[in-house]
PDB file of N, CA and C in Angstrom:
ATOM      1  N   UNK A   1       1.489 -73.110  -6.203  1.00  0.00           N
ATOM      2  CA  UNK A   1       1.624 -72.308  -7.382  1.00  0.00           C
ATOM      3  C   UNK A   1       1.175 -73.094  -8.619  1.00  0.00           C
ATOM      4  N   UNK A   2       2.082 -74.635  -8.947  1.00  0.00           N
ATOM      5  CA  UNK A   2       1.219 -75.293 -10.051  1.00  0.00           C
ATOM      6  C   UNK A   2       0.288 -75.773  -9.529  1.00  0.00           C
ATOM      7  N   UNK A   3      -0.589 -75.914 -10.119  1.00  0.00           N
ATOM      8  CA  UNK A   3      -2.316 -76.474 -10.112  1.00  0.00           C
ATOM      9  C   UNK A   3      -2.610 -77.606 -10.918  1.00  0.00           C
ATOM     10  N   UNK A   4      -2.209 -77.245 -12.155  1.00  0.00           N
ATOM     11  CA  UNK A   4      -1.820 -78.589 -13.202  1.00  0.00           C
ATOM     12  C   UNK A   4      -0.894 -78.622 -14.090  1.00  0.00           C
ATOM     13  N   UNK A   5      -0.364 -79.956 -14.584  1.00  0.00           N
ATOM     14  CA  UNK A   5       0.721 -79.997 -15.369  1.00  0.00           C
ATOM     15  C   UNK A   5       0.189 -80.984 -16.242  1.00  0.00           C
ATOM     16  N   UNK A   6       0.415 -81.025 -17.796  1.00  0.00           N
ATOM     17  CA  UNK A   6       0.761 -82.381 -18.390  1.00  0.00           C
ATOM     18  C   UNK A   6       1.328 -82.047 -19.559  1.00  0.00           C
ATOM     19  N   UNK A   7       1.454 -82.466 -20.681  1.00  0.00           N
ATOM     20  CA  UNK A   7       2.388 -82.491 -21.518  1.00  0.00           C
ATOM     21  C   UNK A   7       2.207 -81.145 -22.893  1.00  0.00           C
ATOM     22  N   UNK A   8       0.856 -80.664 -22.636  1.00  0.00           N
ATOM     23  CA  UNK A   8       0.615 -79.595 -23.101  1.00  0.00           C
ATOM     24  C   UNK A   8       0.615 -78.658 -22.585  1.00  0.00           C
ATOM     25  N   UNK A   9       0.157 -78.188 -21.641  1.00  0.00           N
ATOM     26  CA  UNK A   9      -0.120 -76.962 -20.362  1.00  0.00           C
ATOM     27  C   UNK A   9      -0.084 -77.208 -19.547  1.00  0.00           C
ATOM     28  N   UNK A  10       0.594 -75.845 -18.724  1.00  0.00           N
ATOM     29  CA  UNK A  10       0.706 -75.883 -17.286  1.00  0.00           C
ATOM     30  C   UNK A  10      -0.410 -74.947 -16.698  1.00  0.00           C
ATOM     31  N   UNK A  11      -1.249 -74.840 -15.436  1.00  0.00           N
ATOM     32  CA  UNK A  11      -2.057 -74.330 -15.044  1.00  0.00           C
ATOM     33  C   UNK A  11      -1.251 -73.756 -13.626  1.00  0.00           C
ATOM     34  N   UNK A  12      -0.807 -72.017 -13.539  1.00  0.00           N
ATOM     35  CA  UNK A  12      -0.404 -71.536 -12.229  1.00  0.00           C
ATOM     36  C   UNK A  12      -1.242 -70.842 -11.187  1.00  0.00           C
ATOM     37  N   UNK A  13      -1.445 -70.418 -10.048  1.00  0.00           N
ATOM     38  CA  UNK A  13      -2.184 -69.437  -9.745  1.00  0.00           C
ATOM     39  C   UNK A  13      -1.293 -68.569  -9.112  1.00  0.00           C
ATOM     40  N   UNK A  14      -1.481 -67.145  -9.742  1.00  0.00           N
ATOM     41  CA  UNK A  14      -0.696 -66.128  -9.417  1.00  0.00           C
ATOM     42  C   UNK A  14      -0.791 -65.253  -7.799  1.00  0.00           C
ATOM     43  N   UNK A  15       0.006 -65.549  -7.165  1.00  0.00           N
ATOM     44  CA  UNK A  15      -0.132 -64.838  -5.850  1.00  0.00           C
ATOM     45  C   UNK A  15      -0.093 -63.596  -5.882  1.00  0.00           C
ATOM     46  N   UNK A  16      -0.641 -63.152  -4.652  1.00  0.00           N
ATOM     47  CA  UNK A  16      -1.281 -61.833  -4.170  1.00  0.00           C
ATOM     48  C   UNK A  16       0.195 -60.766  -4.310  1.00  0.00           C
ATOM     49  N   UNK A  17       0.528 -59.848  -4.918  1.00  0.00           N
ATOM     50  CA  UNK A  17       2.161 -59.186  -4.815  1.00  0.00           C
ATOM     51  C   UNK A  17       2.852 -59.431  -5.972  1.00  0.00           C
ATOM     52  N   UNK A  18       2.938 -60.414  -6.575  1.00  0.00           N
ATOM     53  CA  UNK A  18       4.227 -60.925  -7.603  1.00  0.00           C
ATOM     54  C   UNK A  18       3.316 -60.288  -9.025  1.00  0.00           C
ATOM     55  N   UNK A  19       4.543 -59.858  -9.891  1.00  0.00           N
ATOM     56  CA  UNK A  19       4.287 -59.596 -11.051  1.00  0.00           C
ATOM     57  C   UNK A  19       3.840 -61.055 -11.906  1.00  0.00           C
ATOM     58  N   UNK A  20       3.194 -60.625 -13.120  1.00  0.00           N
ATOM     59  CA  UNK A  20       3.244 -61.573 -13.399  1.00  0.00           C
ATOM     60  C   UNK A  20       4.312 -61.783 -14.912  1.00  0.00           C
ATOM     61  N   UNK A  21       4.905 -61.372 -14.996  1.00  0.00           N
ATOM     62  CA  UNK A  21       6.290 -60.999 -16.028  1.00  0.00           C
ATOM     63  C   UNK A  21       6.748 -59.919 -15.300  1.00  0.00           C
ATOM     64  N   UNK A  22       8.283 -59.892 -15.700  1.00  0.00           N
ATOM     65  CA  UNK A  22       9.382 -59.165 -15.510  1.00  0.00           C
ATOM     66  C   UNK A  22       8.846 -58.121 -16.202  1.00  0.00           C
ATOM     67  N   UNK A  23       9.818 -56.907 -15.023  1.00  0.00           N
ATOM     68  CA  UNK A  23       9.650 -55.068 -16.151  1.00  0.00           C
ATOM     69  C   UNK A  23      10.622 -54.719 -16.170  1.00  0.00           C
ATOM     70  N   UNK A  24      10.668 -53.243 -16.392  1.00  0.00           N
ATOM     71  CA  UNK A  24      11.602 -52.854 -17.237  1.00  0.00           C
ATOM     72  C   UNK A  24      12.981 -52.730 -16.121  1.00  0.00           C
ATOM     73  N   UNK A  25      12.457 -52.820 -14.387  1.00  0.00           N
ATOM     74  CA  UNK A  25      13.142 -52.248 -13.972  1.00  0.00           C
ATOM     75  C   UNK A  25      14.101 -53.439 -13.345  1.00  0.00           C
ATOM     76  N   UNK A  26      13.851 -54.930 -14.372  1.00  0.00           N
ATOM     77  CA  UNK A  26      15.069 -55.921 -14.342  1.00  0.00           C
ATOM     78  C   UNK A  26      14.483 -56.954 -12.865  1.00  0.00           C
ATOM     79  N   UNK A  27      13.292 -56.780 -12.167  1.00  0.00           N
ATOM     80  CA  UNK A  27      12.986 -57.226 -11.161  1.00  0.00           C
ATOM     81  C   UNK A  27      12.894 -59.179 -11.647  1.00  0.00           C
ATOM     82  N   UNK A  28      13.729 -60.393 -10.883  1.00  0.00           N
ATOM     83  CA  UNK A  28      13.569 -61.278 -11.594  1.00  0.00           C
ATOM     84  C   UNK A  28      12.381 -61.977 -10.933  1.00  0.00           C
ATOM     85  N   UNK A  29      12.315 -61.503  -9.903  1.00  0.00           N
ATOM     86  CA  UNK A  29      10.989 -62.256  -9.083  1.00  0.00           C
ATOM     87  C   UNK A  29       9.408 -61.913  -9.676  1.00  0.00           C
ATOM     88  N   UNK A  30       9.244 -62.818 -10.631  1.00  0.00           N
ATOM     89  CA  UNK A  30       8.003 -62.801 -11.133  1.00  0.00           C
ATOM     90  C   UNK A  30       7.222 -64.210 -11.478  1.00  0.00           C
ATOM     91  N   UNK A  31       6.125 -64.097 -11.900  1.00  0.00           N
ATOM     92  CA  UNK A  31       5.297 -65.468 -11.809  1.00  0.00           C
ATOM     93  C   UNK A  31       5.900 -66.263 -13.199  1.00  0.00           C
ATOM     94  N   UNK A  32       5.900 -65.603 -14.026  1.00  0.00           N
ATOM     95  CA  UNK A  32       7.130 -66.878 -15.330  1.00  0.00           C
ATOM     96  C   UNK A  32       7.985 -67.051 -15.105  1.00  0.00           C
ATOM     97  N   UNK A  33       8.938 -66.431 -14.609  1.00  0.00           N
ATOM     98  CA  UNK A  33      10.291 -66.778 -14.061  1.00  0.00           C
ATOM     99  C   UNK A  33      10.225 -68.249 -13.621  1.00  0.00           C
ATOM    100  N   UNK A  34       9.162 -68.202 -12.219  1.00  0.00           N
ATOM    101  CA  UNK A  34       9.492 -68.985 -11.381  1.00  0.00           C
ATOM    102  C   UNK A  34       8.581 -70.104 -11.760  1.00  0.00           C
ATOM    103  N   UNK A  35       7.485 -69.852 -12.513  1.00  0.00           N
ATOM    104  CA  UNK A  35       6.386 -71.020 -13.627  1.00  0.00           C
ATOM    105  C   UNK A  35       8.128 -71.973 -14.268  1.00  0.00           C
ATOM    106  N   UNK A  36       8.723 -70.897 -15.097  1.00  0.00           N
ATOM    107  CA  UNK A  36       9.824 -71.544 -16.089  1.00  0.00           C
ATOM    108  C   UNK A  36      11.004 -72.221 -15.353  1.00  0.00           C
ATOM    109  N   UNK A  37      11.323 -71.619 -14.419  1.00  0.00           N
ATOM    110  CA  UNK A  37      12.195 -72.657 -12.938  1.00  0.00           C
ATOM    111  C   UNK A  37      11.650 -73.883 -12.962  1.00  0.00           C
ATOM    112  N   UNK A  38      10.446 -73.821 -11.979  1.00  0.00           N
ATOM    113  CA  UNK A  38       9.692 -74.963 -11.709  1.00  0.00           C
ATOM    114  C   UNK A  38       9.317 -75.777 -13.219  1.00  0.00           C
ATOM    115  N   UNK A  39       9.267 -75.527 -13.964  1.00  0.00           N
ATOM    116  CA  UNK A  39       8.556 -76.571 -15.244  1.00  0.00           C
ATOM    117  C   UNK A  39      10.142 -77.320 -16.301  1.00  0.00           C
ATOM    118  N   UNK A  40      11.098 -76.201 -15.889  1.00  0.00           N
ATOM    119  CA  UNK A  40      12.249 -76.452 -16.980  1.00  0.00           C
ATOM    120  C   UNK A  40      12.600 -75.881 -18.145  1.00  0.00           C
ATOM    121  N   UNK A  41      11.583 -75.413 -18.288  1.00  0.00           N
ATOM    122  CA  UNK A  41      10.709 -75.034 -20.534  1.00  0.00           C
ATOM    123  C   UNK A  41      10.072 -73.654 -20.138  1.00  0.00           C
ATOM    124  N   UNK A  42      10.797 -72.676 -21.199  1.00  0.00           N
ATOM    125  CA  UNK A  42       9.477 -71.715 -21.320  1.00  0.00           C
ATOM    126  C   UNK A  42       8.191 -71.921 -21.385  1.00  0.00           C
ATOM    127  N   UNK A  43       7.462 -70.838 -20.906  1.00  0.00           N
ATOM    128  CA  UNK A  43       5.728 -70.704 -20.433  1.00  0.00           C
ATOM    129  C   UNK A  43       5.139 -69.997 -20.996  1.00  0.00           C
ATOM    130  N   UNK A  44       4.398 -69.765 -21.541  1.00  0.00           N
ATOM    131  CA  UNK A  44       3.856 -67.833 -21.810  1.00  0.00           C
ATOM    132  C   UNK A  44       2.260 -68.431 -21.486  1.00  0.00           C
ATOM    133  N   UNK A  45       2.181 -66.809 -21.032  1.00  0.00           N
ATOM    134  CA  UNK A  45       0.109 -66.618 -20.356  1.00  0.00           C
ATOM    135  C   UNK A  45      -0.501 -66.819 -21.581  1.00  0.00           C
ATOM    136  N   UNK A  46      -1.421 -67.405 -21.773  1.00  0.00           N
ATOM    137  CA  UNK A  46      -2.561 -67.546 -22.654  1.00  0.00           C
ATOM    138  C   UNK A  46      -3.663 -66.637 -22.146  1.00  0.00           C
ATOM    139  N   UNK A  47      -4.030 -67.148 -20.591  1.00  0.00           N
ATOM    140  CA  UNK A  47      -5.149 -66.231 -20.620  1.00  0.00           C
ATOM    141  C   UNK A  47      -5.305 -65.785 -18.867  1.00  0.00           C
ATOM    142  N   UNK A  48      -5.828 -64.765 -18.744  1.00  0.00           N
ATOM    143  CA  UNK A  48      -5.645 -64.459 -17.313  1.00  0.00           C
ATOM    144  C   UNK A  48      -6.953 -64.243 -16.986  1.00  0.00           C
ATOM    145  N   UNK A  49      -7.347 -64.801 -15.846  1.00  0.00           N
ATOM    146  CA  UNK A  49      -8.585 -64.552 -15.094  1.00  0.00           C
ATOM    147  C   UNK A  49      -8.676 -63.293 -13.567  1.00  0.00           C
ATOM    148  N   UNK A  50      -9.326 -62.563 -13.542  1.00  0.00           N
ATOM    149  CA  UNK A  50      -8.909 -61.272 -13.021  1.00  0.00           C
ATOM    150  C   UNK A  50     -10.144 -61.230 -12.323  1.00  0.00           C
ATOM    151  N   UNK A  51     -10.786 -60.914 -10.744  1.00  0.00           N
ATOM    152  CA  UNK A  51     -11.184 -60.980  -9.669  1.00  0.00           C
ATOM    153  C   UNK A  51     -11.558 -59.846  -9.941  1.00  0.00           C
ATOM    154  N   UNK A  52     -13.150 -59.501  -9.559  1.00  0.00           N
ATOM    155  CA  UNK A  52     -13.580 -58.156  -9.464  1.00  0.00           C
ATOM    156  C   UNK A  52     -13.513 -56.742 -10.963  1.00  0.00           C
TER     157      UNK A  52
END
């Protein structure tokens, strides 16, 4: 899931299924959630790269 880390940015790659933020319908299993688990510190997307 991390790809890179250092003291400015983290680099994730989002798997096939998982949101990538929480909705409305309270689901906690999503890709920041578990970016912000794994790192300690809030995350937010800068930029998303999208296939096809």
């Amino acid at each position: 899931m991390i790809l890179h880390r250092d003291a400015r940015c983290v680099v994730v790659e989002k798997p096939s299924g998982i949101s990538t933020h929480r909705g409305w319908d309270g689901d906690d299993d999503a890709l920041l959630q578990r970016a912000r688990d794994a790192v300690g510190c809030h995350v937010y997307p800068v930029h998303r790269l999208d296939r096809g």
